[in-house]
Protein backbone atom coordinates (compact mmCIF):
# COMPACT_ATOMS: atom_id res chain seq x y z
CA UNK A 1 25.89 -65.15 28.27
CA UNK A 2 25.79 -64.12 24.66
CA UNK A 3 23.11 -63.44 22.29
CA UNK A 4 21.83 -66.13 20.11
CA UNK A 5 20.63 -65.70 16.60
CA UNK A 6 17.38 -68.16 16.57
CA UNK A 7 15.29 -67.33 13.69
CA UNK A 8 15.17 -65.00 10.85
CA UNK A 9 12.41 -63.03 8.69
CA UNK A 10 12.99 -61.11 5.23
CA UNK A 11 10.67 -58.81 2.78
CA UNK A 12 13.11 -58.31 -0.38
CA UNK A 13 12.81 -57.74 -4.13
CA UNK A 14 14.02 -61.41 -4.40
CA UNK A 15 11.89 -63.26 -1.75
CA UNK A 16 8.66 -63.11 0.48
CA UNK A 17 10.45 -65.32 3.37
CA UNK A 18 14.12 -65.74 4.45
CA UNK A 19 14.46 -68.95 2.70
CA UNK A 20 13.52 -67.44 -0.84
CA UNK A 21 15.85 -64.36 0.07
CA UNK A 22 18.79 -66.57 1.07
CA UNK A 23 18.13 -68.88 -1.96
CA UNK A 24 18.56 -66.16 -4.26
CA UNK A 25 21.09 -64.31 -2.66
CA UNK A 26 22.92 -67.24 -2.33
CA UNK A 27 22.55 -68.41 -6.24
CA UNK A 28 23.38 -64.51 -6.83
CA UNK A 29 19.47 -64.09 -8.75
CA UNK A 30 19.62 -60.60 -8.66
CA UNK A 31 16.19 -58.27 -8.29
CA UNK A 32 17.12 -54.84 -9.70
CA UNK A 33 15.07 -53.83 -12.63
CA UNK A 34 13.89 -50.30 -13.79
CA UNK A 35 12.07 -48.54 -11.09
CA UNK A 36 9.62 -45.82 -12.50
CA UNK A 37 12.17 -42.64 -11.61
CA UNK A 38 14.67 -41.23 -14.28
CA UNK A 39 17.95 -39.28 -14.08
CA UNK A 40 16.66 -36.02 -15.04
CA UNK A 41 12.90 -34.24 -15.39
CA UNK A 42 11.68 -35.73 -18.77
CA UNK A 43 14.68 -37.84 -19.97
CA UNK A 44 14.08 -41.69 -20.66
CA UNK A 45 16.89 -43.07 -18.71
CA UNK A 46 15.35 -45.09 -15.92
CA UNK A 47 16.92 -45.33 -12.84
CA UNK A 48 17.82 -49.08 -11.32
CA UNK A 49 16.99 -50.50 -7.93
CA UNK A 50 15.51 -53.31 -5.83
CA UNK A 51 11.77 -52.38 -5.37
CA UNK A 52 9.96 -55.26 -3.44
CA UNK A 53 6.69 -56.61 -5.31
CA UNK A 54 4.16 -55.21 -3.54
CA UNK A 55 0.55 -54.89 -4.95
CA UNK A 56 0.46 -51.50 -4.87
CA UNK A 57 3.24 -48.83 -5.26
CA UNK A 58 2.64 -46.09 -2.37
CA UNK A 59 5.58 -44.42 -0.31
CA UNK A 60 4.96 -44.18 3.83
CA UNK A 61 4.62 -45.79 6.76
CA UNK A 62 1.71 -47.86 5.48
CA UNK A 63 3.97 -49.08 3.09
CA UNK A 64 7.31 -49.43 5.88
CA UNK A 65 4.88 -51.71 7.81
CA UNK A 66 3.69 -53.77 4.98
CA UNK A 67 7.02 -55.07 4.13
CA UNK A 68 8.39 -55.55 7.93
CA UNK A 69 5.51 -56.77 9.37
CA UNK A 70 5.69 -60.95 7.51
CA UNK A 71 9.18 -60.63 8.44
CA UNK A 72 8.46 -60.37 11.96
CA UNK A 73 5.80 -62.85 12.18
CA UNK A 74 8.14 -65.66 10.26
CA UNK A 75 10.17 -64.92 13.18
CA UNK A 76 7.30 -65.04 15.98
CA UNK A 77 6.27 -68.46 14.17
CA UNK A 78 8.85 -70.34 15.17
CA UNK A 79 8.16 -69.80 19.30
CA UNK A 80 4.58 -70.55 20.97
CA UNK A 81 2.04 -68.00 20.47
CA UNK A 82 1.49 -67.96 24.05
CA UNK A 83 5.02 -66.07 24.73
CA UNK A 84 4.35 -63.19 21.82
CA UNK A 85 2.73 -60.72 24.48
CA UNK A 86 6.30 -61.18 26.41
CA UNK A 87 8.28 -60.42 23.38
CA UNK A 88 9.60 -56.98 22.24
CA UNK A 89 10.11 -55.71 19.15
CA UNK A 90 12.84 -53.08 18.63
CA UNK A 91 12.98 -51.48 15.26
CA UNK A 92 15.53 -49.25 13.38
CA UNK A 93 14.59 -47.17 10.94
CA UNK A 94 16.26 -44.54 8.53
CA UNK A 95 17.96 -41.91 10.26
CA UNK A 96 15.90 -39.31 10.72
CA UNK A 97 17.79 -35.84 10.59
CA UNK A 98 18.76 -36.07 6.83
CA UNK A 99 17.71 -32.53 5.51
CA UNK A 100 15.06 -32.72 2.52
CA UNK A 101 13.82 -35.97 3.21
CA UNK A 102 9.99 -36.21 4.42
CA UNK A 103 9.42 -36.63 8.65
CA UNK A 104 7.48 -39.12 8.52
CA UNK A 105 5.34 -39.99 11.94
CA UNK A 106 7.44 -42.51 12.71
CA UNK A 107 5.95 -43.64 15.89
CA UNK A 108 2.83 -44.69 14.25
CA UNK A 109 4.92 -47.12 12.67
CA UNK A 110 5.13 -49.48 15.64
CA UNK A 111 1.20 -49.08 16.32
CA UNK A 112 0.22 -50.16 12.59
CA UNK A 113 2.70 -52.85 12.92
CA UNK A 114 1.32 -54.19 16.34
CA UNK A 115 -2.18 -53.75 13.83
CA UNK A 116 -1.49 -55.96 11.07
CA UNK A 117 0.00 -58.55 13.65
CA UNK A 118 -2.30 -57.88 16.08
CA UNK A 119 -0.10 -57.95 18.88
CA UNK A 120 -0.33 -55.83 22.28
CA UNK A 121 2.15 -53.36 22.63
CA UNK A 122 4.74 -54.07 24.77
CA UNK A 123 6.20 -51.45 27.01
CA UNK A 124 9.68 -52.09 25.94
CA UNK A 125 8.94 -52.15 22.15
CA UNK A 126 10.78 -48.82 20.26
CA UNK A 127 12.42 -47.69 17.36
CA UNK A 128 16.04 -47.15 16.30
CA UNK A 129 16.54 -44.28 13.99
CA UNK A 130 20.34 -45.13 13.05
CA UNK A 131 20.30 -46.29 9.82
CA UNK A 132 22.37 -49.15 8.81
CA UNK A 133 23.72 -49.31 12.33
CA UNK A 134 20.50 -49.36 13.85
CA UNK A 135 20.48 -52.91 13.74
CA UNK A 136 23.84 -53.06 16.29
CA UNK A 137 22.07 -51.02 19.05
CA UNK A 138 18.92 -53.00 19.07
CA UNK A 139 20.94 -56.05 20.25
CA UNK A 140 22.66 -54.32 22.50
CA UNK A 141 19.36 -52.99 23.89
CA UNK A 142 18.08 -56.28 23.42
CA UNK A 143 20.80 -58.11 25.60
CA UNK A 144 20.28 -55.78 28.23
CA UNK A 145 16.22 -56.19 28.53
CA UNK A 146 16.72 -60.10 28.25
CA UNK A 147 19.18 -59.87 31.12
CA UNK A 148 17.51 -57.33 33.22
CA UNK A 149 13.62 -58.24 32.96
CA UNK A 150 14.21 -61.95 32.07
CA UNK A 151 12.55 -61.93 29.04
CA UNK A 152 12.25 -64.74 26.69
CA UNK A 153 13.64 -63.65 23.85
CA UNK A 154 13.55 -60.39 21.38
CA UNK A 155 12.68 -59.56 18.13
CA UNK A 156 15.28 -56.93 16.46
CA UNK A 157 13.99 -55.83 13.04
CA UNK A 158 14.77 -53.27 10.47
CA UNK A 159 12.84 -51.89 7.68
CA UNK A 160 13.58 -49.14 5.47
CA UNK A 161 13.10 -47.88 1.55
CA UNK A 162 16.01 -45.68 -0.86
CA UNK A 163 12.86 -45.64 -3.35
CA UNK A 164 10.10 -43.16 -1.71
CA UNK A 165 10.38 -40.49 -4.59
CA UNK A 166 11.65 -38.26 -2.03
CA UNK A 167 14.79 -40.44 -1.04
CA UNK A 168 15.29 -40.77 -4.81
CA UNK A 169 15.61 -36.93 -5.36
CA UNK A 170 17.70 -36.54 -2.68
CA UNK A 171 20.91 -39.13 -3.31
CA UNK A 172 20.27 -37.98 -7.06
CA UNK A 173 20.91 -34.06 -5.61
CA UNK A 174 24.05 -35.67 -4.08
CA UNK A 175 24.93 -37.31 -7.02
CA UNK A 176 25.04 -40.66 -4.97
CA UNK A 177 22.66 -43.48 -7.03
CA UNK A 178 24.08 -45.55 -10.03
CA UNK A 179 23.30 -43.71 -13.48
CA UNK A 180 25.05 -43.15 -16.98
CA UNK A 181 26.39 -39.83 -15.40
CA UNK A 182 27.37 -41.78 -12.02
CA UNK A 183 29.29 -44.87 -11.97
CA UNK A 184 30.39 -44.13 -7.87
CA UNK A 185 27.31 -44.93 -6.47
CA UNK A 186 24.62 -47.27 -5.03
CA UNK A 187 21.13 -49.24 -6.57
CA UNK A 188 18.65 -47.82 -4.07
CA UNK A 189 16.05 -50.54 -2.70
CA UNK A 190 14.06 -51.81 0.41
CA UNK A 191 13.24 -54.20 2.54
CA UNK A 192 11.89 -55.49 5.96
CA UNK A 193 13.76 -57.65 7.96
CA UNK A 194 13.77 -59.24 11.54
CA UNK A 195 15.51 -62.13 13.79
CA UNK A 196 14.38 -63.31 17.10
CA UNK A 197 17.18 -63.83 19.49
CA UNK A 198 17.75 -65.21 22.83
CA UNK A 199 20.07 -65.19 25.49
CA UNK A 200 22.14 -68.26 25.75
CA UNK A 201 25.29 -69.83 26.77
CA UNK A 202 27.92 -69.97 23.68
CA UNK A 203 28.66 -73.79 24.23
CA UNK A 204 24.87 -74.47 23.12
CA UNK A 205 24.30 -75.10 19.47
CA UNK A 206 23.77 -72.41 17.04
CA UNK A 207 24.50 -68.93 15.75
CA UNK A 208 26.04 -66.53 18.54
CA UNK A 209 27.14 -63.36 19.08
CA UNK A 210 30.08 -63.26 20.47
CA UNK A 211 31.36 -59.33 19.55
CA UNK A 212 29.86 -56.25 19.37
CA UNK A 213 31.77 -53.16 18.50
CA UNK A 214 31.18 -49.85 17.98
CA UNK A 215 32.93 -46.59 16.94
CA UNK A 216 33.38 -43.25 15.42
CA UNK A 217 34.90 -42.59 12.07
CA UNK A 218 36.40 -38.83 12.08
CA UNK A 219 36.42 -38.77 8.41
CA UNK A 220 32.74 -40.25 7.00
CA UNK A 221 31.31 -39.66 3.56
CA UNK A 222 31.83 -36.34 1.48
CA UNK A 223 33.94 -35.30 4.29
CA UNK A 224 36.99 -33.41 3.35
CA UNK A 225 39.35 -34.72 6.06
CA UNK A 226 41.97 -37.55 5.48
CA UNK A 227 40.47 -41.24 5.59
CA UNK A 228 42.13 -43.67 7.27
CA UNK A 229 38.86 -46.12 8.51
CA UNK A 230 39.92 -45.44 12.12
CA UNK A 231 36.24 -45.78 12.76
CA UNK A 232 36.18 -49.52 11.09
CA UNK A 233 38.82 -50.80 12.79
CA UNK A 234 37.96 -49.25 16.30
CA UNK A 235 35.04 -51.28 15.78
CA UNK A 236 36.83 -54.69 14.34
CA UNK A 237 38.91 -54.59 16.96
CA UNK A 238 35.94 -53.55 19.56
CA UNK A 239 34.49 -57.14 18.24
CA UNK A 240 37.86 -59.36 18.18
CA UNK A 241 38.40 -58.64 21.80
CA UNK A 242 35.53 -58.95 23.06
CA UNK A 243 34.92 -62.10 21.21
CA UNK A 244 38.80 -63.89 21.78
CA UNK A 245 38.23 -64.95 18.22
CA UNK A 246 41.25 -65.22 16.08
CA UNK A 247 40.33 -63.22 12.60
CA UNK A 248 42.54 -65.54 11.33
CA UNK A 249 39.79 -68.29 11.36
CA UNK A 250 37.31 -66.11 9.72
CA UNK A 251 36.85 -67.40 6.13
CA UNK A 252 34.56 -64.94 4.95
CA UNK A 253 32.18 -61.54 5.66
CA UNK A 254 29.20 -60.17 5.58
CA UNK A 255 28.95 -56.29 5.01
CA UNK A 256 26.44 -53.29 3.48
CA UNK A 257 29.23 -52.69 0.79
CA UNK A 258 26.67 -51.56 -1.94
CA UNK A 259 28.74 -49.68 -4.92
CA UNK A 260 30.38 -46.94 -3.39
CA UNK A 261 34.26 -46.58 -3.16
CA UNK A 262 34.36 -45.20 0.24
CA UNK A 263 32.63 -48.31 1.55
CA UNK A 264 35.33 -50.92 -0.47
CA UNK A 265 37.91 -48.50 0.51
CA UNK A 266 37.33 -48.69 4.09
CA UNK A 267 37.45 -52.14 4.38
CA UNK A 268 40.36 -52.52 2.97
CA UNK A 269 42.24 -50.30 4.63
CA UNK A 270 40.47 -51.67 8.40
CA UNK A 271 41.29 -55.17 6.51
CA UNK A 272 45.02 -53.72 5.76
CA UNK A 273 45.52 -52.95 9.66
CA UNK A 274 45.06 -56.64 10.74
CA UNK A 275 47.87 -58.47 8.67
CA UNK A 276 49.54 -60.83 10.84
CA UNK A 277 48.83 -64.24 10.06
CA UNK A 278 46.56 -64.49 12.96
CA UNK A 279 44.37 -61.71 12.40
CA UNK A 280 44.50 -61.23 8.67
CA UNK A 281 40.51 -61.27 7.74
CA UNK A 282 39.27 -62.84 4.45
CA UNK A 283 39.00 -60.11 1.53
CA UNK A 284 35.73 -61.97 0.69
CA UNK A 285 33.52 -59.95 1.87
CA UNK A 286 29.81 -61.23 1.02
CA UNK A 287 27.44 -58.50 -0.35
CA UNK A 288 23.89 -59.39 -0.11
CA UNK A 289 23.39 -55.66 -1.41
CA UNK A 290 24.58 -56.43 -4.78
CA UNK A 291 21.54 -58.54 -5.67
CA UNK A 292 18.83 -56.52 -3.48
CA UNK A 293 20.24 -52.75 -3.65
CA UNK A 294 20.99 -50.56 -0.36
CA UNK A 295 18.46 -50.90 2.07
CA UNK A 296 19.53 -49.33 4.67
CA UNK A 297 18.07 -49.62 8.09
CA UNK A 298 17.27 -53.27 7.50
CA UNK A 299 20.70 -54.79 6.69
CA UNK A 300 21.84 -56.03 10.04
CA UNK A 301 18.44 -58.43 9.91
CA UNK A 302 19.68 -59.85 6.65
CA UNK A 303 22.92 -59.97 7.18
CA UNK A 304 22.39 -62.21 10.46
CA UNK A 305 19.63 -63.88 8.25
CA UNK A 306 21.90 -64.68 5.59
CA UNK A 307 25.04 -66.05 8.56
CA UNK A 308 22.14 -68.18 9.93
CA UNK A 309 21.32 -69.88 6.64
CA UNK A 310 24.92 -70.78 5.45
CA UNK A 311 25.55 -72.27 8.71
CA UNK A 312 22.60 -74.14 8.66
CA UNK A 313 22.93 -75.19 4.88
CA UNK A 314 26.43 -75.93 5.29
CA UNK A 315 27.51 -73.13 2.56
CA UNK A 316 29.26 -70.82 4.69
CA UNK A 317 32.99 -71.27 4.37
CA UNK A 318 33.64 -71.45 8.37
CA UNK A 319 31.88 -71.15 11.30
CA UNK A 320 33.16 -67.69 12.29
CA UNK A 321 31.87 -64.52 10.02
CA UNK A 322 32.27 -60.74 10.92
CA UNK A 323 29.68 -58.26 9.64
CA UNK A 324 30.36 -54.96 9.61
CA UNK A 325 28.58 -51.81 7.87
CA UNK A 326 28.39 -48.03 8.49
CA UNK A 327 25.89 -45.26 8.13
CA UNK A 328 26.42 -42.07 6.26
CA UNK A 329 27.00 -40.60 9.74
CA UNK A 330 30.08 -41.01 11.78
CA UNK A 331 29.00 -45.08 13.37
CA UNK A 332 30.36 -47.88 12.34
CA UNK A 333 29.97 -51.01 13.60
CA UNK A 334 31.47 -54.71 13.67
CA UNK A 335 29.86 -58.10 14.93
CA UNK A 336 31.92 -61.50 15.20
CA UNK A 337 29.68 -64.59 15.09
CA UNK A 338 30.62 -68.17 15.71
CA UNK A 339 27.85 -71.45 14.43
CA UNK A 340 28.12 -73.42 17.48
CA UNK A 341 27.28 -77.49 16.41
């Protein structure tokens, strides 16, 4: 059995819904503007990011919910109402041991959630604090409740912002965001993001997950040792196997790459490592980030959201696509897809 992509929900800067989202992604309508931050204490360079259009600008889990929570009900909206009680929703969130960012009570953030939906809790429901990877163990968790307590189907969401004033400080202390002084870095934003998936055989029509792999990279950001993206392709190759399909058939990818060298450079060199004309994968990698900024804990949700849209809008150059991305920890980690007809 594998696990089966069957809807999709997105909060961005560019779009209320997944279809807006994908639209604009797609047509490459970028939403970074001026956010109300500059480089330094009383200069009148403003920094750039993705900031979503809410009514009100407010840091915290009040805000974390707001944006996650329509992107889980677009995805609850497309099953009866009657099985939402069954369905669990596992979250990932930032990771939370980054010195001098705020500790927020993150376990309220499932409770307001459950609020503004105003859904029971279900005993299986938790959150992933993994960062961009987050996304990876919630369907592995996922597959394993589905196939161990029959449930009907999950919900694996992600929501996270690079814009609380506090996130802001910090990547500009670690001279990481994209600024006249810094041309190496990233456009902070945020976003909420979910997809419902289902267990299902890989013969039946529609999006599937056929690999999952995980690994460690030895040498991760700012670290001084040698990089090689061991970690990258430990996980690429994780995927191919367990998948059996040939990278040579996938056209294209979908990835966190979001301005960074470290993040183009490991690609290529994981890309580098499969270059027989069976495995060679496409050096197109799709960047949803470019047009929405680094949103961390909620790119695996758009990056499935955006695979599900191309396949069903006919855009996406084949049927296979590999996503990959990487947290500023050690974990990276690689999924291979194939659109069943």
């Amino acid at each position: 059995m594998t696990i089966k992509v069957m809807a999709s929900g997105m909060v961005t800067c560019v779009g209320f819904n997944a279809p807006a989202s994908c639209t604009a992604i797609r047509a490459g309508i970028s939403g970074i503007d001026e956010i109300p931050y500059t480089e330094y204490i009383g200069g009148d360079d403003y920094l750039r990011g993705g900031k979503v259009a809410l009514p009100q600008w407010y840091d915290g889990i009040n805000k974390l919910a707001d944006m996650v929570s329509p992107a889980i009900d677009e995805c609850l909206r497309t099953v009866p109402s009657s099985q939402w009680h069954q369905i669990p929703i596992l979250l990932g969130t930032r990771l939370q041991d980054t010195p001098n960012l705020p500790s927020y009570r993150m376990y309220e953030l499932l409770h307001q959630i459950e609020l503004r939906l105003q859904l029971p809790h279900h005993q299986f429901s938790q959150l992933l604090s993994y960062g961009q990877t987050s996304g990876v163990y919630a369907l592995q968790l996922a597959k394993s409740l589905m196939t161990e307590h029959q449930l009907p189907y999950c919900i694996v969401a992600g929501v996270d912002s690079y814009l609380d004033r506090h996130v802001v400080q910090h990547y500009l202390d670690k001279n990481r965001l994209l600024c006249s002084s810094q041309s190496n870095g990233f456009l902070p934003g945020e976003a909420g993001s979910a997809v419902l998936v289902m267990l299902s055989n890989k013969k039946q029509a529609g999006l599937h997950i056929l690999g999952i792999g995980q690994a460690s990279e030895p040498a991760p950001y700012l670290s001084e040792k040698p990089f090689m993206a061991q970690g990258m392709t430990q996980a690429i190759r994780l995927a191919k196997e367990q998948s059996n399909i040939k990278l040579g058939n996938v056209l294209y990818s979908l990835s966190d790459i979001s301005g960074e060298r470290y993040k183009f450079k490991e690609f290529s060199y994981a890309n580098g490592r499969f270059n027989s004309p069976e495995e060679c994968v496409s050096p197109d990698p799709w960047t949803p980030t470019e047009f929405i900024g680094e949103t961390g804990a909620a790119i695996i949700p758009i990056l499935l959201g955006v695979a599900l849209d191309a396949n069903l809008n006919s855009y996406a150059p084949s049927r296979e696509v590999l996503i990959h991305v990487g947290n500023d920890n050690d974990e990276r980690a690689a999924l291979l897809l194939k659109y069943q007809e």
